[in-house]
PDB file of N, CA and C in Angstrom:
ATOM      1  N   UNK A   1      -3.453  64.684  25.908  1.00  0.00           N
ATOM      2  CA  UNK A   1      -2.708  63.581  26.442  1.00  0.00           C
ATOM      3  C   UNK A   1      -3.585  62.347  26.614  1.00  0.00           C
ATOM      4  N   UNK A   2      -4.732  62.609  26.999  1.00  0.00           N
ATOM      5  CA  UNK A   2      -5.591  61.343  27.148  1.00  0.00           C
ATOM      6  C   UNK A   2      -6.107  60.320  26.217  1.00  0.00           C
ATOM      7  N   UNK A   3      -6.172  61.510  25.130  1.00  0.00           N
ATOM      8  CA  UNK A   3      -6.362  60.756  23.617  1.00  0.00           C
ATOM      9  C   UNK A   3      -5.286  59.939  23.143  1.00  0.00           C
ATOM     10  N   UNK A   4      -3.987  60.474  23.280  1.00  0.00           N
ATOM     11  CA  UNK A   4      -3.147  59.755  23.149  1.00  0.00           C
ATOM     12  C   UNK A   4      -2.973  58.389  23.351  1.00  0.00           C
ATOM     13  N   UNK A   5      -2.892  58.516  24.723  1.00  0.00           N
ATOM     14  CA  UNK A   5      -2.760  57.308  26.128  1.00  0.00           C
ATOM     15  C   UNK A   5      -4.228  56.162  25.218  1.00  0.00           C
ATOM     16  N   UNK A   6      -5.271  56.804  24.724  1.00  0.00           N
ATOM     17  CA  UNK A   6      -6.475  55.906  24.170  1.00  0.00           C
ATOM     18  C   UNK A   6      -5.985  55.496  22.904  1.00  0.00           C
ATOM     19  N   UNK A   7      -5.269  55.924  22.536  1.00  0.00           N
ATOM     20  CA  UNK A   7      -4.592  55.495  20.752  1.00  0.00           C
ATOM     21  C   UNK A   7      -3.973  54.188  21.191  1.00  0.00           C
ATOM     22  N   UNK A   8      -3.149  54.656  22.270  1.00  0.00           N
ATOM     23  CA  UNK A   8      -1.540  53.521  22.107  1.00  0.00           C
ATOM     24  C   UNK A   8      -2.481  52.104  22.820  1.00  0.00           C
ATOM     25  N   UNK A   9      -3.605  52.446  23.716  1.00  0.00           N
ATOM     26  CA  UNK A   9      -3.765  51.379  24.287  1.00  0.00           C
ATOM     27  C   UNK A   9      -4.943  50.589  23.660  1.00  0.00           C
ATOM     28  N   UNK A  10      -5.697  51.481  22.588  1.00  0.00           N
ATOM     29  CA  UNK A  10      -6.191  50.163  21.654  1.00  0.00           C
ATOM     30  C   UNK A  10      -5.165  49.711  20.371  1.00  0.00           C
ATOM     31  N   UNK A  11      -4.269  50.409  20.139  1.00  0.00           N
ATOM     32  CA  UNK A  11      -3.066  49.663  19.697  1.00  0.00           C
ATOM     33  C   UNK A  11      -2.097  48.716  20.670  1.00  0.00           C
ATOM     34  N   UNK A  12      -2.093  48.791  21.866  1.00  0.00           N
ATOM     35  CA  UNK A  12      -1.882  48.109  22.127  1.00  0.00           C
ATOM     36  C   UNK A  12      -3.016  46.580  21.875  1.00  0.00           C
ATOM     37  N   UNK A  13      -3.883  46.727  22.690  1.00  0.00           N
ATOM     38  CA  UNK A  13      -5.210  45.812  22.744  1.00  0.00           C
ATOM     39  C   UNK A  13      -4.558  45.077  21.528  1.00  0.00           C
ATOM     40  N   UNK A  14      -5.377  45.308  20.277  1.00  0.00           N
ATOM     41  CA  UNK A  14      -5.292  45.468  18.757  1.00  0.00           C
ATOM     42  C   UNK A  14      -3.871  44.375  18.492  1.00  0.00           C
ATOM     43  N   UNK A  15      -2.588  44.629  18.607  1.00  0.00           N
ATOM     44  CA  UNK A  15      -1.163  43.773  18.758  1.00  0.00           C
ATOM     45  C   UNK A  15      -1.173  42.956  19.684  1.00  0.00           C
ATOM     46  N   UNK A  16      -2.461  42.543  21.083  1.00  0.00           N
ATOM     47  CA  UNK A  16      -1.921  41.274  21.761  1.00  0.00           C
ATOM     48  C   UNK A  16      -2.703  40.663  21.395  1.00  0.00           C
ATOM     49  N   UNK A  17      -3.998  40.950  20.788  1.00  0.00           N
ATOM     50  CA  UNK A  17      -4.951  40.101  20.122  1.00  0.00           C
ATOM     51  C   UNK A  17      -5.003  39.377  18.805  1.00  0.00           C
ATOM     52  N   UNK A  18      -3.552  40.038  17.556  1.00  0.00           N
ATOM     53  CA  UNK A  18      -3.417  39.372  17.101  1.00  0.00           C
ATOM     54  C   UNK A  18      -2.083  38.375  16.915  1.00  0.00           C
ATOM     55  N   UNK A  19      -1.401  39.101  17.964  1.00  0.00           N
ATOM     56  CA  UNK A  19      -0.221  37.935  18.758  1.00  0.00           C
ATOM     57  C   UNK A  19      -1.114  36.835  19.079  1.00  0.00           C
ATOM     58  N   UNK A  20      -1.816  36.848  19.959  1.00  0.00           N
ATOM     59  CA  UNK A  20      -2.990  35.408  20.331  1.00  0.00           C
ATOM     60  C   UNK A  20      -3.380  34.942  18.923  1.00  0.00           C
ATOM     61  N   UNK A  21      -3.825  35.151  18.382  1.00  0.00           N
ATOM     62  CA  UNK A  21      -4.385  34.937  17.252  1.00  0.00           C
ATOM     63  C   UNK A  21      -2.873  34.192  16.102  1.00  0.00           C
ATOM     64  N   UNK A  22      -2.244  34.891  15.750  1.00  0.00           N
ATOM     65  CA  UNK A  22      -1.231  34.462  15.324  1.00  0.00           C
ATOM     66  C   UNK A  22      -0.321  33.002  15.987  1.00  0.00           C
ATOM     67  N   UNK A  23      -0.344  33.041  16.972  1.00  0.00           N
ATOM     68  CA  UNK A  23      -0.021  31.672  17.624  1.00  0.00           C
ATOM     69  C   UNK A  23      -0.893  31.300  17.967  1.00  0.00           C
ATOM     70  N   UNK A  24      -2.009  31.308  17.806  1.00  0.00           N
ATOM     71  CA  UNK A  24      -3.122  29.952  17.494  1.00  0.00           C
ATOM     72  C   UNK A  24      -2.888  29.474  16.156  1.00  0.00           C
ATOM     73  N   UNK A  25      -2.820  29.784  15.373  1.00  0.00           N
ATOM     74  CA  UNK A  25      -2.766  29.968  13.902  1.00  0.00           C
ATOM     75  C   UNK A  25      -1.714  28.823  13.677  1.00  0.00           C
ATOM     76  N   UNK A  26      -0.334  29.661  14.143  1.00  0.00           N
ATOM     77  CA  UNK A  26       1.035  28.442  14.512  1.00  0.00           C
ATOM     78  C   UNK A  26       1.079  27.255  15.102  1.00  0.00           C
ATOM     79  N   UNK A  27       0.621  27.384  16.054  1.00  0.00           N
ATOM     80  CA  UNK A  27       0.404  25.815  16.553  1.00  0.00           C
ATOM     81  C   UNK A  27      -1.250  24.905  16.222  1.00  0.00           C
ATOM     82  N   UNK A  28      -1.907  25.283  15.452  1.00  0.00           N
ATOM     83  CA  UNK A  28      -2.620  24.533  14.812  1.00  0.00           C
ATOM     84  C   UNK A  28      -2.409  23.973  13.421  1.00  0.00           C
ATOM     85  N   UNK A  29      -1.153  24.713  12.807  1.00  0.00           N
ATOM     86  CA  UNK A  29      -0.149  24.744  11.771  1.00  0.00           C
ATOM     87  C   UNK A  29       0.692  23.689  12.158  1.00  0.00           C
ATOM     88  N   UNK A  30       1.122  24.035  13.076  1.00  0.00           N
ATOM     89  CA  UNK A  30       2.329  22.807  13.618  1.00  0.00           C
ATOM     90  C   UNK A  30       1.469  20.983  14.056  1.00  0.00           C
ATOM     91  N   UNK A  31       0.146  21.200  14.482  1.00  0.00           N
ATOM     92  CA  UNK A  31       0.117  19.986  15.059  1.00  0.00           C
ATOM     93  C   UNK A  31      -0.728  19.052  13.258  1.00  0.00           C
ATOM     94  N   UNK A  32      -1.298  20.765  12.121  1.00  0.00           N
ATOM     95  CA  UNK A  32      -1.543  19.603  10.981  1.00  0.00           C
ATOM     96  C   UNK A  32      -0.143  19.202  10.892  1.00  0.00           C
ATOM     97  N   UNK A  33       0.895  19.525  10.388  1.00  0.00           N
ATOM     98  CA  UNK A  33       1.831  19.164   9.832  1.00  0.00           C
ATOM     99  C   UNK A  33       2.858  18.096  10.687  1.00  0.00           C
ATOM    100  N   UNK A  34       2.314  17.987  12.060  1.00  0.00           N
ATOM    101  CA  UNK A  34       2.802  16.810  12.684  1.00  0.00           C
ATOM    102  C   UNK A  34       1.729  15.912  12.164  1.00  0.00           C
ATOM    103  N   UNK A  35       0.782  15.171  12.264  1.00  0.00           N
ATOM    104  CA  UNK A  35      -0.204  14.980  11.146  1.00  0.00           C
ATOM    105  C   UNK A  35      -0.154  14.252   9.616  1.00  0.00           C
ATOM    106  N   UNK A  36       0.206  14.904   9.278  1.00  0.00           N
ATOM    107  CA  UNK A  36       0.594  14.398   8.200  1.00  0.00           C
ATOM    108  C   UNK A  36       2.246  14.259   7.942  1.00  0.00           C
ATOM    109  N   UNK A  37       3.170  14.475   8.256  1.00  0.00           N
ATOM    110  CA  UNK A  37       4.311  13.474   8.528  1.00  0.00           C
ATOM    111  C   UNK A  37       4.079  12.220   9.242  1.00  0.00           C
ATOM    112  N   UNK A  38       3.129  11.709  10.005  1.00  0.00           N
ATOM    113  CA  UNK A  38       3.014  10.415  10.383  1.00  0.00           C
ATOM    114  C   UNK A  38       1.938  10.022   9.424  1.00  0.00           C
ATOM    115  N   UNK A  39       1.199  10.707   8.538  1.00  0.00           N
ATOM    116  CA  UNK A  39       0.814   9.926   7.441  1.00  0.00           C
ATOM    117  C   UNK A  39       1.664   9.275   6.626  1.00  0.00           C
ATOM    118  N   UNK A  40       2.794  10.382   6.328  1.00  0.00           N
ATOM    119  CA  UNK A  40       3.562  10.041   5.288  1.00  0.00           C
ATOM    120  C   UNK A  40       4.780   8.765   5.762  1.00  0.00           C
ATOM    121  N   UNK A  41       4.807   8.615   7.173  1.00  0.00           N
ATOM    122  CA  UNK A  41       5.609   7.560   8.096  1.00  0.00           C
ATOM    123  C   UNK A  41       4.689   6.726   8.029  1.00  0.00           C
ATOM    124  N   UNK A  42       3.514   6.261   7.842  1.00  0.00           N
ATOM    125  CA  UNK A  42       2.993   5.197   8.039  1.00  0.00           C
ATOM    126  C   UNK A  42       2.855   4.590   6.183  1.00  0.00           C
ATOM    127  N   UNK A  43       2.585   5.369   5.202  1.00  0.00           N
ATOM    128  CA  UNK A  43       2.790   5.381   3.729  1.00  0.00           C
ATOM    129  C   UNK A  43       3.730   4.849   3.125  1.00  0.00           C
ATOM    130  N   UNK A  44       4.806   5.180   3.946  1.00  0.00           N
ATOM    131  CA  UNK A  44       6.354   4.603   3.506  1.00  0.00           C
ATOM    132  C   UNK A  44       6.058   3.602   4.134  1.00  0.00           C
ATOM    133  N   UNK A  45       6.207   2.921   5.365  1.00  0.00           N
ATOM    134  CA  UNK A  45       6.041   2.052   5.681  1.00  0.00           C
ATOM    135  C   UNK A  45       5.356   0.612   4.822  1.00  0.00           C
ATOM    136  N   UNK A  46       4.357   1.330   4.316  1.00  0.00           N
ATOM    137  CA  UNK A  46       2.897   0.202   3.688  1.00  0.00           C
ATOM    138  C   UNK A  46       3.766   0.034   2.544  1.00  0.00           C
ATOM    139  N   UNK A  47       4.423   0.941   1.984  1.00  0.00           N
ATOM    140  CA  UNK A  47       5.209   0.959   0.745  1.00  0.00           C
ATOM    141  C   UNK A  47       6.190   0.540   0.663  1.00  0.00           C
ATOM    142  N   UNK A  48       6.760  -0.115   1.609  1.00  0.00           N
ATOM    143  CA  UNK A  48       8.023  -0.595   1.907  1.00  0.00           C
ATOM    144  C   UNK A  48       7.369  -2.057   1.379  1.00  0.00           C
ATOM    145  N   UNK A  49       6.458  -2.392   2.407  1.00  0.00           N
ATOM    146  CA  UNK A  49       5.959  -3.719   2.662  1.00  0.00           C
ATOM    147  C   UNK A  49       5.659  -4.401   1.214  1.00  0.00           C
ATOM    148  N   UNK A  50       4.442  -3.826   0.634  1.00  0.00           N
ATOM    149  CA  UNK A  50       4.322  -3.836  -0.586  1.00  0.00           C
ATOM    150  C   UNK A  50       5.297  -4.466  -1.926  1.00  0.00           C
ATOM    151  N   UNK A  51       6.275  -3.345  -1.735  1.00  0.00           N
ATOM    152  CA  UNK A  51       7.630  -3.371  -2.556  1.00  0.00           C
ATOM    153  C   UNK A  51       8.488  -4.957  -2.313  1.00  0.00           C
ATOM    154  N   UNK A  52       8.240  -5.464  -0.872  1.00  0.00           N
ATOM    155  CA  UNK A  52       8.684  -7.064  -0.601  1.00  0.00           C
ATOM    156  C   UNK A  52       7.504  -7.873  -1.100  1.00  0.00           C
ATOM    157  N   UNK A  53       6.034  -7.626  -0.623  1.00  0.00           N
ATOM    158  CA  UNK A  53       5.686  -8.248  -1.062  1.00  0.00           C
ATOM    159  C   UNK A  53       5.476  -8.555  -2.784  1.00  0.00           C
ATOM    160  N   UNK A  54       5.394  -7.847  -3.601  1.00  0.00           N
ATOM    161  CA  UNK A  54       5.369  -7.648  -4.844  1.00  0.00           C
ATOM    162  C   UNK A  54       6.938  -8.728  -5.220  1.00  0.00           C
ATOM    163  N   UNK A  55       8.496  -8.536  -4.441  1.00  0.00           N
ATOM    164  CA  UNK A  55       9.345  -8.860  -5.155  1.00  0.00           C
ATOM    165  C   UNK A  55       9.190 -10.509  -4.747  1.00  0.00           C
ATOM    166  N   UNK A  56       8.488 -10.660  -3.471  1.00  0.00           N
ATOM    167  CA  UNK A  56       8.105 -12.323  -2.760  1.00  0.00           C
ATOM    168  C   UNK A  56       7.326 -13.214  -4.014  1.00  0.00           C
ATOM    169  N   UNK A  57       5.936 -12.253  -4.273  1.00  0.00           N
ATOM    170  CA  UNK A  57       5.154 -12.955  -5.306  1.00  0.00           C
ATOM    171  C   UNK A  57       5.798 -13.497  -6.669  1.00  0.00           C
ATOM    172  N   UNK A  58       6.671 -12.629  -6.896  1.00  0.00           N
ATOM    173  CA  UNK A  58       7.572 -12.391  -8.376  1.00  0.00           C
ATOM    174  C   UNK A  58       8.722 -13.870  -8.333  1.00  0.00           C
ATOM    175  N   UNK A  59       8.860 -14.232  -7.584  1.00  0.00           N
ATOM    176  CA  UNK A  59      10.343 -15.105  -7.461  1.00  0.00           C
ATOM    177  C   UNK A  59      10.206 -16.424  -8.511  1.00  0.00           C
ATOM    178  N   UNK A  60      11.110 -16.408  -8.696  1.00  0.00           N
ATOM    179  CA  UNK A  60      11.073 -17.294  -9.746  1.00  0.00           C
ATOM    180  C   UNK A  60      10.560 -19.296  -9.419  1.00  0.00           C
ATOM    181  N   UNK A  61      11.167 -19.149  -8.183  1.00  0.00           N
ATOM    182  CA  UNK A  61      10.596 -20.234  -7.061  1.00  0.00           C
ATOM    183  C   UNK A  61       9.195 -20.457  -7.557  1.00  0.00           C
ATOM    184  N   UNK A  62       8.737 -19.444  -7.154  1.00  0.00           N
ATOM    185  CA  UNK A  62       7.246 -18.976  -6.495  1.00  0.00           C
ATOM    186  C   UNK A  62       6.607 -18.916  -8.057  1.00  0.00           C
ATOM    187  N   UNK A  63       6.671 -18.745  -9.498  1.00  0.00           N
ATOM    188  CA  UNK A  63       6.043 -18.734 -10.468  1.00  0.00           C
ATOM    189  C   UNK A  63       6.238 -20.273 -10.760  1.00  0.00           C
ATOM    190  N   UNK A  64       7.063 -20.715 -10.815  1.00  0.00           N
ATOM    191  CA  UNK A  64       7.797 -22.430 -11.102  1.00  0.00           C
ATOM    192  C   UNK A  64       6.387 -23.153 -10.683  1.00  0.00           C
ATOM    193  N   UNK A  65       6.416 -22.959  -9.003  1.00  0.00           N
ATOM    194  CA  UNK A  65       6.051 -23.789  -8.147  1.00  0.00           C
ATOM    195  C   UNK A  65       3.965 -23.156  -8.561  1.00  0.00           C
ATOM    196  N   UNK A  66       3.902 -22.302  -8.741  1.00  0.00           N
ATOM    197  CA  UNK A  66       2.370 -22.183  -9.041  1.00  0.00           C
ATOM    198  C   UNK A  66       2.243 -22.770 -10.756  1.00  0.00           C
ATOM    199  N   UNK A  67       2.835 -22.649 -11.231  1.00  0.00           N
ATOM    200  CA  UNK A  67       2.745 -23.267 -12.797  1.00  0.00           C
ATOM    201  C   UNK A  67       2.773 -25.059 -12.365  1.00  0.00           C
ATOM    202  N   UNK A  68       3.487 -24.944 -11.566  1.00  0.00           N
ATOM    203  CA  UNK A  68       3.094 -27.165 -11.865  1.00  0.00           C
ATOM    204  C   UNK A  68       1.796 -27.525 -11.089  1.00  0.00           C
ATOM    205  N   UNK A  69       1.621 -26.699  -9.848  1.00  0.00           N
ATOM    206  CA  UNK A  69       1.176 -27.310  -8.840  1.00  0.00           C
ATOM    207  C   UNK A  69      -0.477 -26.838  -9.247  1.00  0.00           C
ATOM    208  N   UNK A  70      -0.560 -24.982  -9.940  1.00  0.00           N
ATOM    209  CA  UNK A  70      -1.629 -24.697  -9.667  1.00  0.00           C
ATOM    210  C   UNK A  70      -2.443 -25.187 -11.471  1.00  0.00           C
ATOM    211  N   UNK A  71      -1.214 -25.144 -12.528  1.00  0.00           N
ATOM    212  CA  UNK A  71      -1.999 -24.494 -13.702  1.00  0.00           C
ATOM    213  C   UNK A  71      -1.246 -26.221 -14.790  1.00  0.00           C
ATOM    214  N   UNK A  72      -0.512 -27.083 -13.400  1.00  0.00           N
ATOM    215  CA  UNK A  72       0.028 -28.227 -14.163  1.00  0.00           C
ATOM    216  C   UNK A  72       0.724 -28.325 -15.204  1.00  0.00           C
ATOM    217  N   UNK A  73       1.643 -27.554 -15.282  1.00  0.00           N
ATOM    218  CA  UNK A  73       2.809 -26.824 -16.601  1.00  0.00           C
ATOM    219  C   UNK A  73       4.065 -27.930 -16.017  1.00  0.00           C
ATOM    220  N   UNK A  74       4.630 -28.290 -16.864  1.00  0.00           N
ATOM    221  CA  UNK A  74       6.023 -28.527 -16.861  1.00  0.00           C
ATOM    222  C   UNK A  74       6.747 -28.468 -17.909  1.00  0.00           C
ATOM    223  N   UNK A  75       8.068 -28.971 -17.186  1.00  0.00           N
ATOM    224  CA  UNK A  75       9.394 -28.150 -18.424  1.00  0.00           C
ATOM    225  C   UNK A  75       9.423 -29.329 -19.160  1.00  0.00           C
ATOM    226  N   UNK A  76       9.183 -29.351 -20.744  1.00  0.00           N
ATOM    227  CA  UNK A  76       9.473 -30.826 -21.446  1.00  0.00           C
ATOM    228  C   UNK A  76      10.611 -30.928 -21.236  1.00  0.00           C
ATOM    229  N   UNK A  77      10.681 -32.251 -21.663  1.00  0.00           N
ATOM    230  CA  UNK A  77      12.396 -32.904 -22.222  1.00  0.00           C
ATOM    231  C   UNK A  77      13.595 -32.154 -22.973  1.00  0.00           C
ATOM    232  N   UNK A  78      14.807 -32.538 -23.291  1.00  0.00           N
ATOM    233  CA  UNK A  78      15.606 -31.798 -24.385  1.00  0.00           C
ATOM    234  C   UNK A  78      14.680 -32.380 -25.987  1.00  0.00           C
ATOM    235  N   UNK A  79      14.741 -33.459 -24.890  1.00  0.00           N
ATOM    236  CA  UNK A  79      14.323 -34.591 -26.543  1.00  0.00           C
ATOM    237  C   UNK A  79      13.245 -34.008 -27.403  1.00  0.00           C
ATOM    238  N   UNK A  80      12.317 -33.172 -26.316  1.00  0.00           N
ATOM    239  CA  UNK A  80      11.024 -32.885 -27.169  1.00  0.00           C
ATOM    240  C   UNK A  80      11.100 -31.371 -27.599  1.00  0.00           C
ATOM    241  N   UNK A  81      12.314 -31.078 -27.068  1.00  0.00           N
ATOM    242  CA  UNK A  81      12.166 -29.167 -27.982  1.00  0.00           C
ATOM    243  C   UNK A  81      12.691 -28.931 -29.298  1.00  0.00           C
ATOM    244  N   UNK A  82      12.117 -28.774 -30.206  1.00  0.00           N
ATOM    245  CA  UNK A  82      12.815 -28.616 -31.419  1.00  0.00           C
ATOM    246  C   UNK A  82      12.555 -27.221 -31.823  1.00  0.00           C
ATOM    247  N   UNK A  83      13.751 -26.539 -31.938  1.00  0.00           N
ATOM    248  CA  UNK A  83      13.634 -25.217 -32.470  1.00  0.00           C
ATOM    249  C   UNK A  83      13.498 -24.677 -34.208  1.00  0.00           C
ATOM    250  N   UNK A  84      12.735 -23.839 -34.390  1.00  0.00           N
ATOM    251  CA  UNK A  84      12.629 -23.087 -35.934  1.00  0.00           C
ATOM    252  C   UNK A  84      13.186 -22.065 -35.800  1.00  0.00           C
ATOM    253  N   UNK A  85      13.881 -21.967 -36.989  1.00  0.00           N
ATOM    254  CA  UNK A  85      13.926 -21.016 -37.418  1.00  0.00           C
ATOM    255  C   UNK A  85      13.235 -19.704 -37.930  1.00  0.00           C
ATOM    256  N   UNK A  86      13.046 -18.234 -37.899  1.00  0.00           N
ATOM    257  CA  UNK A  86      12.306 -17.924 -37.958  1.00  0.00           C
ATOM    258  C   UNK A  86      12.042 -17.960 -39.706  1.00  0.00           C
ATOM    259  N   UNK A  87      12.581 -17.814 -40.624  1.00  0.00           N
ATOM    260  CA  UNK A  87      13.011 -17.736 -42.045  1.00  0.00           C
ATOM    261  C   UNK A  87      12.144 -19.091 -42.533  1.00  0.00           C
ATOM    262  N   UNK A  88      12.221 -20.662 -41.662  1.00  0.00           N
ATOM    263  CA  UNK A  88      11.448 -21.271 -42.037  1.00  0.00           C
ATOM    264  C   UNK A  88      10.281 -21.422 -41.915  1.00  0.00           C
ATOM    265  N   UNK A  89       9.923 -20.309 -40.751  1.00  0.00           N
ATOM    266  CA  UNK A  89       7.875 -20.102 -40.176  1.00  0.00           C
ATOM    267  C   UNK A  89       7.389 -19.637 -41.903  1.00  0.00           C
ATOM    268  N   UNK A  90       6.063 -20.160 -42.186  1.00  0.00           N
ATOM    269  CA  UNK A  90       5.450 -19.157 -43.264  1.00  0.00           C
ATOM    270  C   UNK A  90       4.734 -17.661 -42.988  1.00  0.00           C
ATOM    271  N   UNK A  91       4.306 -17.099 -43.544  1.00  0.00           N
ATOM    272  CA  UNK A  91       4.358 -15.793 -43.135  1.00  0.00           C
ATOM    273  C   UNK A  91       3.049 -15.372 -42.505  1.00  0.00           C
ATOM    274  N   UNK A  92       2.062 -16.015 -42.613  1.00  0.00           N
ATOM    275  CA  UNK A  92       0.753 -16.822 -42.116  1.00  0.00           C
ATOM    276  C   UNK A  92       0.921 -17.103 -40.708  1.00  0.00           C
ATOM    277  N   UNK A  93       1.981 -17.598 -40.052  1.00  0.00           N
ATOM    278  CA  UNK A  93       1.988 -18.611 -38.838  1.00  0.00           C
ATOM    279  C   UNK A  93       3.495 -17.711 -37.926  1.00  0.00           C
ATOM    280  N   UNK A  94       3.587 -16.877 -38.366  1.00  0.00           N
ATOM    281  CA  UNK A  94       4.464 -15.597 -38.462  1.00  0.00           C
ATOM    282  C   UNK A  94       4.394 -15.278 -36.670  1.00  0.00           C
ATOM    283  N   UNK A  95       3.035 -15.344 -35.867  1.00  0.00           N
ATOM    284  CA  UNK A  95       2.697 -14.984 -35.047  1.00  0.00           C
ATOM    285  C   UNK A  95       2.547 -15.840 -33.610  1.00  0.00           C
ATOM    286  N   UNK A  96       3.145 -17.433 -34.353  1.00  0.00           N
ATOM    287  CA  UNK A  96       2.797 -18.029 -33.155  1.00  0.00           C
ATOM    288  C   UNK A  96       4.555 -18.383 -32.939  1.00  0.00           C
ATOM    289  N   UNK A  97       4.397 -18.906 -31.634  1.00  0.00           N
ATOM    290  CA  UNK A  97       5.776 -19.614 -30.721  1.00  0.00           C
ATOM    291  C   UNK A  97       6.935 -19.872 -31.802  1.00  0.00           C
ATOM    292  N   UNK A  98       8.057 -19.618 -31.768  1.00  0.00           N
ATOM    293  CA  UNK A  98       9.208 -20.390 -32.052  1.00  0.00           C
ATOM    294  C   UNK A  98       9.695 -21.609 -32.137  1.00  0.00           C
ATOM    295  N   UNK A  99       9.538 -21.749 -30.703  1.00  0.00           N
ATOM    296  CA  UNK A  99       9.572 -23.493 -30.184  1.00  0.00           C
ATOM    297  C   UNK A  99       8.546 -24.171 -30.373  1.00  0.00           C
ATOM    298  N   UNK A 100       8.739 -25.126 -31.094  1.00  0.00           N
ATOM    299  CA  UNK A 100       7.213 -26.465 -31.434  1.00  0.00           C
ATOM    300  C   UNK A 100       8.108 -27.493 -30.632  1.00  0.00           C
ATOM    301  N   UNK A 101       7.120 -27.698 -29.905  1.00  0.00           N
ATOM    302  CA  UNK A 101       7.369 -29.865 -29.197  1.00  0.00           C
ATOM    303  C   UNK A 101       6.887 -30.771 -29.976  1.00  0.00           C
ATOM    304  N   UNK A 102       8.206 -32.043 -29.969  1.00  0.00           N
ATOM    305  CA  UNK A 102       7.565 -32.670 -31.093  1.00  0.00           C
ATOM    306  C   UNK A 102       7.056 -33.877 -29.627  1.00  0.00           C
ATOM    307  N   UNK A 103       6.418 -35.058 -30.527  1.00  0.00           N
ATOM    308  CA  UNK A 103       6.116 -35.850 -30.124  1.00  0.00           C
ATOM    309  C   UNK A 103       6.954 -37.107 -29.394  1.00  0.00           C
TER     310      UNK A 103
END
């Protein structure tokens, strides 16, 4: 009987030690993975931002207004766009613009 009673109670021992063990395990599990969901909440976030800023830079406003102001581009006249045809480019010159400005 005594041997017995010594079986069950390092089986016992043995099952609360790795109950402890097992919920350490879990809640060090639980607090990575809280963790990295506020990585991934702060990611979206930056990615949100990004995604405006990228469509802010892009605006058509905003390319207009850096082409005159930064790189001094403007839109010619009607008077000065004269369009080709492509049939009349030679086959040489095949590679440049469509539109020539005349003078």
């Amino acid at each position: 009987m005594t041997r017995l009673n010594l079986i069950l109670f390092v089986v016992l021992i043995l099952s609360a030690l790795s109950l402890v063990t097992s919920q350490h395990k879990s809640r060090k599990l639980y607090f990575e993975l809280q963790q990295e969901q506020e990585a991934a909440k702060l990611l979206d976030t930056e990615w949100s931002q990004l995604q405006l800023e990228q469509s802010t830079w892009a605006m058509h406003n905003r390319l207009e207004q850096v082409a005159t102001d930064l790189l001094h581009m403007y839109v010619p006249d009607t008077k000065r766009i004269q369009i080709v045809a492509v049939d009349d480019v030679p086959t040489q010159q095949a590679e440049k613009p469509v539109v020539q400005l005349t003078k």
